[in-house]
PDB file of N, CA and C in Angstrom:
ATOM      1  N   UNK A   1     111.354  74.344 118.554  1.00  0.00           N
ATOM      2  CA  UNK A   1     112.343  75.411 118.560  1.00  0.00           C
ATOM      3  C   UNK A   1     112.341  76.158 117.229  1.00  0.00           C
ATOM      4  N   UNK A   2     111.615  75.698 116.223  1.00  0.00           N
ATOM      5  CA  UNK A   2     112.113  76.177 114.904  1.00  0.00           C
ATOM      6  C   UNK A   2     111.281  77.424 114.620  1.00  0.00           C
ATOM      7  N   UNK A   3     109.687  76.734 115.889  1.00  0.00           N
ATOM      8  CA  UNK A   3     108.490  78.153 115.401  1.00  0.00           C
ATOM      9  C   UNK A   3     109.200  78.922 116.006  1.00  0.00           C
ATOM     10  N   UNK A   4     109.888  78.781 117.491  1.00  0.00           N
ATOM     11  CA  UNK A   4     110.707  79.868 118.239  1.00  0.00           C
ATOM     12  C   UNK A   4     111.575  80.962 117.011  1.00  0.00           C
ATOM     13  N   UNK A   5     112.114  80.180 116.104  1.00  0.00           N
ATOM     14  CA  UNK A   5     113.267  81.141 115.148  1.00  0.00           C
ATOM     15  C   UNK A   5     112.246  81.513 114.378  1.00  0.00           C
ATOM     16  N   UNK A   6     111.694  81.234 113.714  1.00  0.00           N
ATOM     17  CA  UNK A   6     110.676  81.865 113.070  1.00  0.00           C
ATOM     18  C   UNK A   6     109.738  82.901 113.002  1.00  0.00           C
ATOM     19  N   UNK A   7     109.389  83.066 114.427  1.00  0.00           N
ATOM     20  CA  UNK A   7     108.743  83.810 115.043  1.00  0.00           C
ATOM     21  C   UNK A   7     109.452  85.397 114.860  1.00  0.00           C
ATOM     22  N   UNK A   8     110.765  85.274 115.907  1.00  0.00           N
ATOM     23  CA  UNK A   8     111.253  86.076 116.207  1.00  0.00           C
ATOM     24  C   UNK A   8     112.595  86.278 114.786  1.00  0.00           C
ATOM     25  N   UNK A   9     112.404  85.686 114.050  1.00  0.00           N
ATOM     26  CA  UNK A   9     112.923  85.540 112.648  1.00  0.00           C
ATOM     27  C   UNK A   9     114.985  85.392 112.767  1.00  0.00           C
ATOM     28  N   UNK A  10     114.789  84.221 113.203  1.00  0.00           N
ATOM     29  CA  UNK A  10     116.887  83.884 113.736  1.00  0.00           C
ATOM     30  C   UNK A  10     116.716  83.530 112.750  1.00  0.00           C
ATOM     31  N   UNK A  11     117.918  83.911 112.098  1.00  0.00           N
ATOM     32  CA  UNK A  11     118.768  82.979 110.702  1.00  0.00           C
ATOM     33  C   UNK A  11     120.011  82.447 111.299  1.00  0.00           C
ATOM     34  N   UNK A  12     120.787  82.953 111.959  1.00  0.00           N
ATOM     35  CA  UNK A  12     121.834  82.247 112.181  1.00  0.00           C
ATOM     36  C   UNK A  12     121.650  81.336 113.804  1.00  0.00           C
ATOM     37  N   UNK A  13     123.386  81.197 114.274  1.00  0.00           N
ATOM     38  CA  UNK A  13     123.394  80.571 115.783  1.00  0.00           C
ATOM     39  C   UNK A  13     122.956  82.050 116.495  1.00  0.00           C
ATOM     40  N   UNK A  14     123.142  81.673 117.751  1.00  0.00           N
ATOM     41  CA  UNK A  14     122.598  82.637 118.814  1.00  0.00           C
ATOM     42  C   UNK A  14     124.180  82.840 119.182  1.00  0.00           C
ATOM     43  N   UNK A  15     124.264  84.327 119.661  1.00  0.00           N
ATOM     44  CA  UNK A  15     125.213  85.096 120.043  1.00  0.00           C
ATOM     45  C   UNK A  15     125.108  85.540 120.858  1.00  0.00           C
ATOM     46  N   UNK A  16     125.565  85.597 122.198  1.00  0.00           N
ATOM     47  CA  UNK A  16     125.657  86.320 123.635  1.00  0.00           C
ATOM     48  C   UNK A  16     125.726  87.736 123.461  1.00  0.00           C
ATOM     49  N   UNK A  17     125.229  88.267 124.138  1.00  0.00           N
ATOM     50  CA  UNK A  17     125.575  89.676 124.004  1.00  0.00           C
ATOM     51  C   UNK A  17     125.259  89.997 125.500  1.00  0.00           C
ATOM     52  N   UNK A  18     125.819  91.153 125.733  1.00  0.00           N
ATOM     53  CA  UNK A  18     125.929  91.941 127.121  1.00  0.00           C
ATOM     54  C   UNK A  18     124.945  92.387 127.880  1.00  0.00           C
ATOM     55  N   UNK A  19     123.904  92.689 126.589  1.00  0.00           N
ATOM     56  CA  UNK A  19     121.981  93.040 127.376  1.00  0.00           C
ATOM     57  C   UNK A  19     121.760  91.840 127.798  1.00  0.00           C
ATOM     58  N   UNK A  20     121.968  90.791 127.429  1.00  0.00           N
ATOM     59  CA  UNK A  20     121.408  89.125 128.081  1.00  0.00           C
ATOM     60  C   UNK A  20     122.017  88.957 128.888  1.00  0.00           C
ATOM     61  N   UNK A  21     123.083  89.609 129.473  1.00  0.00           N
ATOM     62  CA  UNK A  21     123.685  89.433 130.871  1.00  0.00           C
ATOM     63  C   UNK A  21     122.607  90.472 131.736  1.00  0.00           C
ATOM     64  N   UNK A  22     123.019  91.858 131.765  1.00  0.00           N
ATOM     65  CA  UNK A  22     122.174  92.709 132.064  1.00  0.00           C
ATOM     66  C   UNK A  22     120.625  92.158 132.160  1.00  0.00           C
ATOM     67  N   UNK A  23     120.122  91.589 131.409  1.00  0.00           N
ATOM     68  CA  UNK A  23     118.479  91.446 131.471  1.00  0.00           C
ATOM     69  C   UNK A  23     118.751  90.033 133.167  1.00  0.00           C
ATOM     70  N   UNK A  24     119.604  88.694 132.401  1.00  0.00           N
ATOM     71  CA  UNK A  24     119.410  88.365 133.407  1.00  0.00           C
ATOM     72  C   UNK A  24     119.966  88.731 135.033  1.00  0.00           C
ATOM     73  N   UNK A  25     120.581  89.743 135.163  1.00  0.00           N
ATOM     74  CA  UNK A  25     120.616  90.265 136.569  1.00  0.00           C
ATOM     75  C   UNK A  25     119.293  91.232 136.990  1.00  0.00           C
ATOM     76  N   UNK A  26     118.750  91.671 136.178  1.00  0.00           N
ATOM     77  CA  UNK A  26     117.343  92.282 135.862  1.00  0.00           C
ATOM     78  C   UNK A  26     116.315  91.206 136.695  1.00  0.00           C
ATOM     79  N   UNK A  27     116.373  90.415 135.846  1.00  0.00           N
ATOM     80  CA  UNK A  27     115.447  89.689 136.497  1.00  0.00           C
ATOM     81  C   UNK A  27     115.716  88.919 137.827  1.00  0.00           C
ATOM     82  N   UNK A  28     117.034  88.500 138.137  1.00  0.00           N
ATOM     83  CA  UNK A  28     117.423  87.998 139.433  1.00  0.00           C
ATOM     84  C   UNK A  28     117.175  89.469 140.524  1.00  0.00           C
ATOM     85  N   UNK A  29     117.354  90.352 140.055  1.00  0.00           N
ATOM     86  CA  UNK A  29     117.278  91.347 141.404  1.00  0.00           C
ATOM     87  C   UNK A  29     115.740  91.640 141.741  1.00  0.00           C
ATOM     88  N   UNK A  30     114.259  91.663 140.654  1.00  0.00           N
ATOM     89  CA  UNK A  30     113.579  91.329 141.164  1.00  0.00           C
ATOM     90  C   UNK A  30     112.613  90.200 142.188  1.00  0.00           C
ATOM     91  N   UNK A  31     113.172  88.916 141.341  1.00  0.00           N
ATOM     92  CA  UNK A  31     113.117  87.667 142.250  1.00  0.00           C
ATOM     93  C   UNK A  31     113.512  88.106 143.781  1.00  0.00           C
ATOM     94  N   UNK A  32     114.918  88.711 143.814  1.00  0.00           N
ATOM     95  CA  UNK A  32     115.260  88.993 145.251  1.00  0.00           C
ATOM     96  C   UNK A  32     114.785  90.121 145.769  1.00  0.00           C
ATOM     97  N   UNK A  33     114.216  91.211 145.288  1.00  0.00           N
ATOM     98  CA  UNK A  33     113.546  91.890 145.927  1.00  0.00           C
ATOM     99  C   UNK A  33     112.666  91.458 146.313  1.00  0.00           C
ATOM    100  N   UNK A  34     111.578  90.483 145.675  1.00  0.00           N
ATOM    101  CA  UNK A  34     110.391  89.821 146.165  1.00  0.00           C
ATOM    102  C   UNK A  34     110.578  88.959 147.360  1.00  0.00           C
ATOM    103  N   UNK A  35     111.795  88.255 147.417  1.00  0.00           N
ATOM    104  CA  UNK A  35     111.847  87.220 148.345  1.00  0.00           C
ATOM    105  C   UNK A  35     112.640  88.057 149.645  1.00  0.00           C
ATOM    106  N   UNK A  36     113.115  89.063 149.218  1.00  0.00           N
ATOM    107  CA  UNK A  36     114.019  89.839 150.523  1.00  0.00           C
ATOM    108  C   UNK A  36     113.835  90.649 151.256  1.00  0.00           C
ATOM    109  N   UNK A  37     113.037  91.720 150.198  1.00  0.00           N
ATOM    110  CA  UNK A  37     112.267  93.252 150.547  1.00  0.00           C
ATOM    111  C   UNK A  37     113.307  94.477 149.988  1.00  0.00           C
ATOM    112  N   UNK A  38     112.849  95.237 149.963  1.00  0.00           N
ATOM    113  CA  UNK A  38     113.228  96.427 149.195  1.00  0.00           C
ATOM    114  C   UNK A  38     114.859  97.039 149.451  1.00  0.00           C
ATOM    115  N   UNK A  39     115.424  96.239 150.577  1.00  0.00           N
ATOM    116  CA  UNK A  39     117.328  96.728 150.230  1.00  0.00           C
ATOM    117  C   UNK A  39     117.722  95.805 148.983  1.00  0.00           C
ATOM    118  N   UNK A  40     116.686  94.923 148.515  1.00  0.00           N
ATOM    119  CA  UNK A  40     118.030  94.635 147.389  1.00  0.00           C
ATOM    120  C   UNK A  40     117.722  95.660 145.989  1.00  0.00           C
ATOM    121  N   UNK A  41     117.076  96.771 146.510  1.00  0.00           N
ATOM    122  CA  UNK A  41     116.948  97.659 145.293  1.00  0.00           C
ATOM    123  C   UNK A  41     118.653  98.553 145.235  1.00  0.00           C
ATOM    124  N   UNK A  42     119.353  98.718 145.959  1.00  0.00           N
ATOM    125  CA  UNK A  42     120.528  99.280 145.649  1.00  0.00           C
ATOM    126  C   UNK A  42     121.466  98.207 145.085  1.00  0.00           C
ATOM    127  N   UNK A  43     121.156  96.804 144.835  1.00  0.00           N
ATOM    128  CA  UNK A  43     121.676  96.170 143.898  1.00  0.00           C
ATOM    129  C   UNK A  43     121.166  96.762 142.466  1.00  0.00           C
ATOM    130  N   UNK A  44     120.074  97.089 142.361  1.00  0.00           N
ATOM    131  CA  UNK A  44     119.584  96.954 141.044  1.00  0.00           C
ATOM    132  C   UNK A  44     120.122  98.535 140.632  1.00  0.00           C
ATOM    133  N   UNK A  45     119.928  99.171 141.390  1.00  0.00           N
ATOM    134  CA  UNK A  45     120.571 100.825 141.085  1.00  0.00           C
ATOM    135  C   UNK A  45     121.413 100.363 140.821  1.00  0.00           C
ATOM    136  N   UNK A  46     122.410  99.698 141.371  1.00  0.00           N
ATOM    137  CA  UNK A  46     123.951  99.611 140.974  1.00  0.00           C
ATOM    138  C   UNK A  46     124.148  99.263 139.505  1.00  0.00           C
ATOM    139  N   UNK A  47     123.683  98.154 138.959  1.00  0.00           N
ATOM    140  CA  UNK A  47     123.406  97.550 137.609  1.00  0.00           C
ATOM    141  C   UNK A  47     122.861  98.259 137.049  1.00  0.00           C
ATOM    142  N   UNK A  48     121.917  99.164 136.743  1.00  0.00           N
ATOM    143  CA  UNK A  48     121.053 100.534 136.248  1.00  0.00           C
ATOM    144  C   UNK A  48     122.054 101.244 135.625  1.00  0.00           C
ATOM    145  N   UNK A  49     122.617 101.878 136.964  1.00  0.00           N
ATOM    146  CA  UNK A  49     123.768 103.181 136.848  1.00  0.00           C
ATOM    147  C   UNK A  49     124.652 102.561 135.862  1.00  0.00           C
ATOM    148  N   UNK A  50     125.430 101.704 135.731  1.00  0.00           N
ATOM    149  CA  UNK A  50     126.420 101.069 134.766  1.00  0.00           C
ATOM    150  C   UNK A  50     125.846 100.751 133.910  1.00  0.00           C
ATOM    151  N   UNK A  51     124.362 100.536 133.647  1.00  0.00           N
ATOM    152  CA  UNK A  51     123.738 100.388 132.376  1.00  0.00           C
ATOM    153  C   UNK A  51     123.729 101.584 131.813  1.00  0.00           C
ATOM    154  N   UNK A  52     123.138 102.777 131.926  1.00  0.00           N
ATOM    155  CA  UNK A  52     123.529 103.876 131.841  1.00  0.00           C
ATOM    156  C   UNK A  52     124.586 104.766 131.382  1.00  0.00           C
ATOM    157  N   UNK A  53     125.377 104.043 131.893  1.00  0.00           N
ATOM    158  CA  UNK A  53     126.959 104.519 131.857  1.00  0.00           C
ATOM    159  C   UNK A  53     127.515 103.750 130.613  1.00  0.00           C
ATOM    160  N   UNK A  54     127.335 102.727 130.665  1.00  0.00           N
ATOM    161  CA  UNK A  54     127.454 101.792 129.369  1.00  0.00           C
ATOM    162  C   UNK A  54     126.471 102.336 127.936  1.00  0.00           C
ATOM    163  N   UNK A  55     125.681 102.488 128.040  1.00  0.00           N
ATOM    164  CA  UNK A  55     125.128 103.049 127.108  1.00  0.00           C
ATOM    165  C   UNK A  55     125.168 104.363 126.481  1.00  0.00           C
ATOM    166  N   UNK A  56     125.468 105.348 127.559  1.00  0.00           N
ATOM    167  CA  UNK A  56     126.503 106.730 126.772  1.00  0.00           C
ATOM    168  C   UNK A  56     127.339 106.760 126.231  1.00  0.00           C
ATOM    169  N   UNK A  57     128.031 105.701 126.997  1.00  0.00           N
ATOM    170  CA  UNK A  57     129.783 105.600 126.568  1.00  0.00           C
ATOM    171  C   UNK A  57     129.832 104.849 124.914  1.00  0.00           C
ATOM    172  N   UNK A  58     129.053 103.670 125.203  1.00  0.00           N
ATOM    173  CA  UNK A  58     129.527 103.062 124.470  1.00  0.00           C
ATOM    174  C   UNK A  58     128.209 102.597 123.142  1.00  0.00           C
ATOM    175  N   UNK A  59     126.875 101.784 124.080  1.00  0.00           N
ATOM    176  CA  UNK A  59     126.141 101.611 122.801  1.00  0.00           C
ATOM    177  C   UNK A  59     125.561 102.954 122.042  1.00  0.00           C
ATOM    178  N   UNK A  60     125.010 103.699 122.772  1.00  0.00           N
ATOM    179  CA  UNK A  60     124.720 104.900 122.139  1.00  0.00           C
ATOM    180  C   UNK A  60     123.166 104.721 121.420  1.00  0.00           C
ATOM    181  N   UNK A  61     122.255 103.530 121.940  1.00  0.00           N
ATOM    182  CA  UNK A  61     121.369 103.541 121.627  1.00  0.00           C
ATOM    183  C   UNK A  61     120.140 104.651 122.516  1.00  0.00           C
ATOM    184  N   UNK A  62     118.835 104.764 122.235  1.00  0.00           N
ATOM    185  CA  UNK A  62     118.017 105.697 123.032  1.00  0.00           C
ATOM    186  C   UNK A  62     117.281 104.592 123.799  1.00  0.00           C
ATOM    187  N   UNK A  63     116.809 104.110 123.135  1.00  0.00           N
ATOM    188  CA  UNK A  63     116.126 102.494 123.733  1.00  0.00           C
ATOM    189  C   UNK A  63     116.600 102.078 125.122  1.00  0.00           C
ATOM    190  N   UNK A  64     118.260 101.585 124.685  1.00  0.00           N
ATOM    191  CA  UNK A  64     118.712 101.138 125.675  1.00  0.00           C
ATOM    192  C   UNK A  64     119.190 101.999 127.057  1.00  0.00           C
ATOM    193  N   UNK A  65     119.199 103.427 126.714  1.00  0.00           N
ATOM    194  CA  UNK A  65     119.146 104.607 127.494  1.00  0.00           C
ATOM    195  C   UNK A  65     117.907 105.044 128.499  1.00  0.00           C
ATOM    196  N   UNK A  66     116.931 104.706 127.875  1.00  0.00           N
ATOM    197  CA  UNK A  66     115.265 104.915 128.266  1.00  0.00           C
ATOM    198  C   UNK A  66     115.479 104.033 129.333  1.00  0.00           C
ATOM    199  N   UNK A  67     115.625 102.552 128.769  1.00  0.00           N
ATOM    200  CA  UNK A  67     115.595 101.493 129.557  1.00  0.00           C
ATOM    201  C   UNK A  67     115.840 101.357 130.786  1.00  0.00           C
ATOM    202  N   UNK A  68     117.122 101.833 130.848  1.00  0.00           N
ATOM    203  CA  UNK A  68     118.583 101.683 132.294  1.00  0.00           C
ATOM    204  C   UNK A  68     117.905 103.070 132.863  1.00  0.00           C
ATOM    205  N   UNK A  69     117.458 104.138 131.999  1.00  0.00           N
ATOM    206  CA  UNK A  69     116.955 105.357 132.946  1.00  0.00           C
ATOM    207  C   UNK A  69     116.122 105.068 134.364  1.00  0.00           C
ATOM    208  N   UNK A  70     114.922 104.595 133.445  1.00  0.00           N
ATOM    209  CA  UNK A  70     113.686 103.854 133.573  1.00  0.00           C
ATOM    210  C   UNK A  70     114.106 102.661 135.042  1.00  0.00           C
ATOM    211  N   UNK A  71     115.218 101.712 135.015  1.00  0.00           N
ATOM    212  CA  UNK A  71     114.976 101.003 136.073  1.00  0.00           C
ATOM    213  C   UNK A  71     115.962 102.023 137.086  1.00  0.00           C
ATOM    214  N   UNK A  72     116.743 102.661 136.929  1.00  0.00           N
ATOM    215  CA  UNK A  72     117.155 103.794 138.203  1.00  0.00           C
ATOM    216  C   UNK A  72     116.319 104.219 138.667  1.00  0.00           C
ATOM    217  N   UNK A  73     115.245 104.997 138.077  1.00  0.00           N
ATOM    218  CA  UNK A  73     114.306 105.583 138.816  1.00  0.00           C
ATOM    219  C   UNK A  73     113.712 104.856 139.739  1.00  0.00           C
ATOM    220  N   UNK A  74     113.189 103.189 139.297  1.00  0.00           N
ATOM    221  CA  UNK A  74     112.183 102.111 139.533  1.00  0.00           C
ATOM    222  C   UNK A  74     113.115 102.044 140.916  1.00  0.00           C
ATOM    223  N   UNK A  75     114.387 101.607 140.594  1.00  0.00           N
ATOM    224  CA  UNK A  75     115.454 101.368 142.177  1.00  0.00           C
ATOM    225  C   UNK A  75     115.116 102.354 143.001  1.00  0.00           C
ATOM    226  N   UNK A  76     115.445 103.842 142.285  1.00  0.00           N
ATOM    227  CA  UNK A  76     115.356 104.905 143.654  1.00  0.00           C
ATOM    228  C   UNK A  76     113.979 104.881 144.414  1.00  0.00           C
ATOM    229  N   UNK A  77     112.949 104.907 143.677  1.00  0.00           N
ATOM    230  CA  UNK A  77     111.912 104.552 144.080  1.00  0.00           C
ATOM    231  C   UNK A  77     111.575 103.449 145.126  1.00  0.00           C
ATOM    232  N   UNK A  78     112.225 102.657 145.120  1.00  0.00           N
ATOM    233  CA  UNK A  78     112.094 101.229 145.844  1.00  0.00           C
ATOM    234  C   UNK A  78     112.693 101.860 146.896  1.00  0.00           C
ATOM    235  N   UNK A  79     114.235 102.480 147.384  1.00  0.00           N
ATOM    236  CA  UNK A  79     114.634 102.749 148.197  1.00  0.00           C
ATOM    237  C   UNK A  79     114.599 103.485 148.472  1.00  0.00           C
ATOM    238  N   UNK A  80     113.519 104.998 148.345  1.00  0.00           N
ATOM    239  CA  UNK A  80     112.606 105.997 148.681  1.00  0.00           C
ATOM    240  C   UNK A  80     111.789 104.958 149.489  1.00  0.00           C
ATOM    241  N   UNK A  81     111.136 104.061 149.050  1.00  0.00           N
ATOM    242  CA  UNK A  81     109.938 103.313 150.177  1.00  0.00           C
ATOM    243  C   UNK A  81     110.326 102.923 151.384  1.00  0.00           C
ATOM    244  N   UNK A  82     111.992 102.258 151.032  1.00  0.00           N
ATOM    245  CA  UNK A  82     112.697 101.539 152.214  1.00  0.00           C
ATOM    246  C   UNK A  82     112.818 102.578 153.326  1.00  0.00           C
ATOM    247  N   UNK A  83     113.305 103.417 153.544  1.00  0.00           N
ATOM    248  CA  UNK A  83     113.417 104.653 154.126  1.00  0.00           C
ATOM    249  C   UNK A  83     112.392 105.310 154.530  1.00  0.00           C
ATOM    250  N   UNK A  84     111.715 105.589 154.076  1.00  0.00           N
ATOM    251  CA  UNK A  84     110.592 106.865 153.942  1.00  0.00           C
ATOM    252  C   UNK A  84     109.369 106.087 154.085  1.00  0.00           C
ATOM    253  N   UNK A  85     109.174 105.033 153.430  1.00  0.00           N
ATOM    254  CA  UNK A  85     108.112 104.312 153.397  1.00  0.00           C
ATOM    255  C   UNK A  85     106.297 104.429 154.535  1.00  0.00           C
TER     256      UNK A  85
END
């Protein structure tokens, strides 16, 4: 664990933060898209859009703006296929 802090250079404890929630619903909605098929992409829009929304409002980063852009599109896209496909 220590090369782990080292690596990524931790000095202190680890602190929760709100993207580590966000990332892991990120990654649970692909798992379930894989195992379900492409309606659970309006889960992930949903989480997107409030990422989004969260990030104007409040972090105000570009990164994290790109990011949440970036998987809306990836959602609409998914549920462009579902439909239209």
């Amino acid at each position: 664990m220590t090369k782990v802090k080292e690596f990524f250079k931790i000095e202190g404890r680890y602190k929760f933060e709100y993207n580590d929630l966000r990332c892991l619903i990120t990654v649970i909605n692909v798992v379930l898209i894989m195992i379900y098929g492409l309606s659970i992409a309006w889960f992930g829009l949903a989480v997107a859009v409030i990422g989004v929304m969260k990030d104007l409002a409040v972090d105000r980063h570009i990164n994290g703006l790109v990011m949440h852009l970036s998987s809306v599109a990836l959602n609409i896209y998914f549920i462009i296929l579902l439909y239209c496909g």
